[in-house]
Protein backbone atom coordinates (compact mmCIF):
# COMPACT_ATOMS: atom_id res chain seq x y z
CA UNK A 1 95.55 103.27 139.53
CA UNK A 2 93.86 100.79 136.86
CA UNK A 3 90.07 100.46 137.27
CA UNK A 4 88.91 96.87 136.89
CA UNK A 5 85.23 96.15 136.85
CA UNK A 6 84.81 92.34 137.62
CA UNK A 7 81.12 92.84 136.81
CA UNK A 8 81.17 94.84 133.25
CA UNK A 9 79.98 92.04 130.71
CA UNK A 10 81.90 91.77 127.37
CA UNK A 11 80.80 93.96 124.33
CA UNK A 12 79.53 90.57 122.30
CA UNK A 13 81.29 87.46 120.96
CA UNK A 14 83.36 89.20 118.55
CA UNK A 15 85.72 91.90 118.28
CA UNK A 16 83.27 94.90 118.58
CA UNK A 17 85.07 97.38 115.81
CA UNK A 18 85.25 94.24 113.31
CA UNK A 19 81.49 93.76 113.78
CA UNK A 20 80.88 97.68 112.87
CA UNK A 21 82.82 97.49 109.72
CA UNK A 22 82.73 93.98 108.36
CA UNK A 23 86.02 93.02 109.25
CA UNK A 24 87.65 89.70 110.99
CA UNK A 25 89.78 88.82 113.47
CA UNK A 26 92.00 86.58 115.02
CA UNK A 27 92.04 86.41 118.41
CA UNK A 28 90.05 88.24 120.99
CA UNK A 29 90.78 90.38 123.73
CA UNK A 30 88.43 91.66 126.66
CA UNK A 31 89.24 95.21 128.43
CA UNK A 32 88.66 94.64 131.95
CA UNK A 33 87.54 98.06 132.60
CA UNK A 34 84.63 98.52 130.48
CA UNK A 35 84.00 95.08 128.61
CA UNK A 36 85.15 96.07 125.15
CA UNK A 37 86.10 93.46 122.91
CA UNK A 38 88.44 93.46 120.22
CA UNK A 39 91.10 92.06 118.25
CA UNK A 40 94.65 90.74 118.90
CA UNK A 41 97.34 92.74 117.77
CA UNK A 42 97.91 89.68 115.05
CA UNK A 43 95.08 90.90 113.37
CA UNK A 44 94.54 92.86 110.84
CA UNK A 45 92.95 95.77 112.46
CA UNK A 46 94.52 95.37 116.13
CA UNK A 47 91.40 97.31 117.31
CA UNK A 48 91.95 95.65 121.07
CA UNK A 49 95.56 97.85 121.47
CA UNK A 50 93.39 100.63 119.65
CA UNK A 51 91.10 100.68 122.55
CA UNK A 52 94.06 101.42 124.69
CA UNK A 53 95.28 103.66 122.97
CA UNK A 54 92.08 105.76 122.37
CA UNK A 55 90.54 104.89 126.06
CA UNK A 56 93.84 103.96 128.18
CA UNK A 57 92.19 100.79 129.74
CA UNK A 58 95.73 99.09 130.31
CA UNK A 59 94.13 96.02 131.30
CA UNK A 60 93.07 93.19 128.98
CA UNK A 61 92.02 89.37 129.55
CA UNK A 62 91.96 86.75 126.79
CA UNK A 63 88.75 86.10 125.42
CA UNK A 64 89.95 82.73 124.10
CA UNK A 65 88.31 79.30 124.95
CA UNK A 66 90.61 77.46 127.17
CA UNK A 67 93.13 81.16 127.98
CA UNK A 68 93.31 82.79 131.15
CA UNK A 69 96.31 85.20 130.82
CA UNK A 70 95.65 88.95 131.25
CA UNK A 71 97.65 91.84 129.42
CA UNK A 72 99.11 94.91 131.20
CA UNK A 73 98.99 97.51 127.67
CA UNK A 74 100.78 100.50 129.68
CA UNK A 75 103.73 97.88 131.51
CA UNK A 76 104.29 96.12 128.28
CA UNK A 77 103.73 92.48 130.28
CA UNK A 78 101.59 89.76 131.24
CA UNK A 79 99.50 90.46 134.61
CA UNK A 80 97.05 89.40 136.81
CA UNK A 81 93.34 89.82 137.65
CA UNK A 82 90.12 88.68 139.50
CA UNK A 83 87.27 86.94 137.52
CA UNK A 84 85.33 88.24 135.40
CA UNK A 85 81.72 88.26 134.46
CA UNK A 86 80.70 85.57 132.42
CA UNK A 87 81.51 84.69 129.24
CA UNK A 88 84.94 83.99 129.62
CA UNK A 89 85.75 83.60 125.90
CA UNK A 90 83.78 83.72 122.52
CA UNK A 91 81.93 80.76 121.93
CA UNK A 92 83.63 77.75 121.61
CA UNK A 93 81.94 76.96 118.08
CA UNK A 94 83.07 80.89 116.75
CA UNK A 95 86.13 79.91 114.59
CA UNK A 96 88.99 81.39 114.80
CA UNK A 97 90.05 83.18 112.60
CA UNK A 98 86.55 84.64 112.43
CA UNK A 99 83.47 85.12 112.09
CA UNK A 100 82.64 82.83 109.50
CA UNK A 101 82.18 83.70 106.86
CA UNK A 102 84.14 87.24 106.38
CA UNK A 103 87.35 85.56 106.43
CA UNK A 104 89.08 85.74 103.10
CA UNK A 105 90.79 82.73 101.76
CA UNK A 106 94.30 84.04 102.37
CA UNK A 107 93.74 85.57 105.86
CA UNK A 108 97.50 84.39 106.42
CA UNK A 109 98.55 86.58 104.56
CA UNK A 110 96.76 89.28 106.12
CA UNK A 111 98.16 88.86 110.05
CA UNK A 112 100.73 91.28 111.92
């Protein structure tokens, strides 16, 4: 059975791994079973699937202004979920691709 925890906050604003080592991201992902934050699978680092892998929290929400959709990691398909804790998403002024200012000038060329 898949632990949720409704009430464990998100890591921060940004993809938690990129934070630690400088990097940039994408998109944003939030684990629903212990908060973690990190980055889409688009992304250079795909550190959100990483956290599955290392952790096997299956369960992942989008922590994208205006996205609701949840990701089942160990099904392979979209899923569903209570609420979570606020925030729902990164901050509506973050860019994306971001954080400002770490994004190189050809990030396109950079993406999965």
């Amino acid at each position: 059975m898949t632990t949720i925890d409704p009430l464990a906050p998100p890591s921060g604003t940004g993809c938690a791994d990129c934070d630690a080592t400088g990097g940039w991201w994408l998109h944003l992902r939030r684990c629903a079973t212990c908060g973690h934050v990190g980055c889409c699978d688009s992304s250079p680092s795909q550190h959100a699937t990483a956290h599955w892998r290392e952790r096997g929290h299956p369960l992942v929400r989008s922590f994208e202004p205006g996205e609701d959709w949840w990701w089942d990691y160990d099904a392979g398909e979209y899923a569903e979920g209570p609420e979570l804790v606020p925030p729902a998403s990164r901050p509506v002024d973050q860019p994306s691709p971001g954080p400002d200012g770490r994004v190189p000038a050809d990030w396109r060329r950079h993406l999965h």
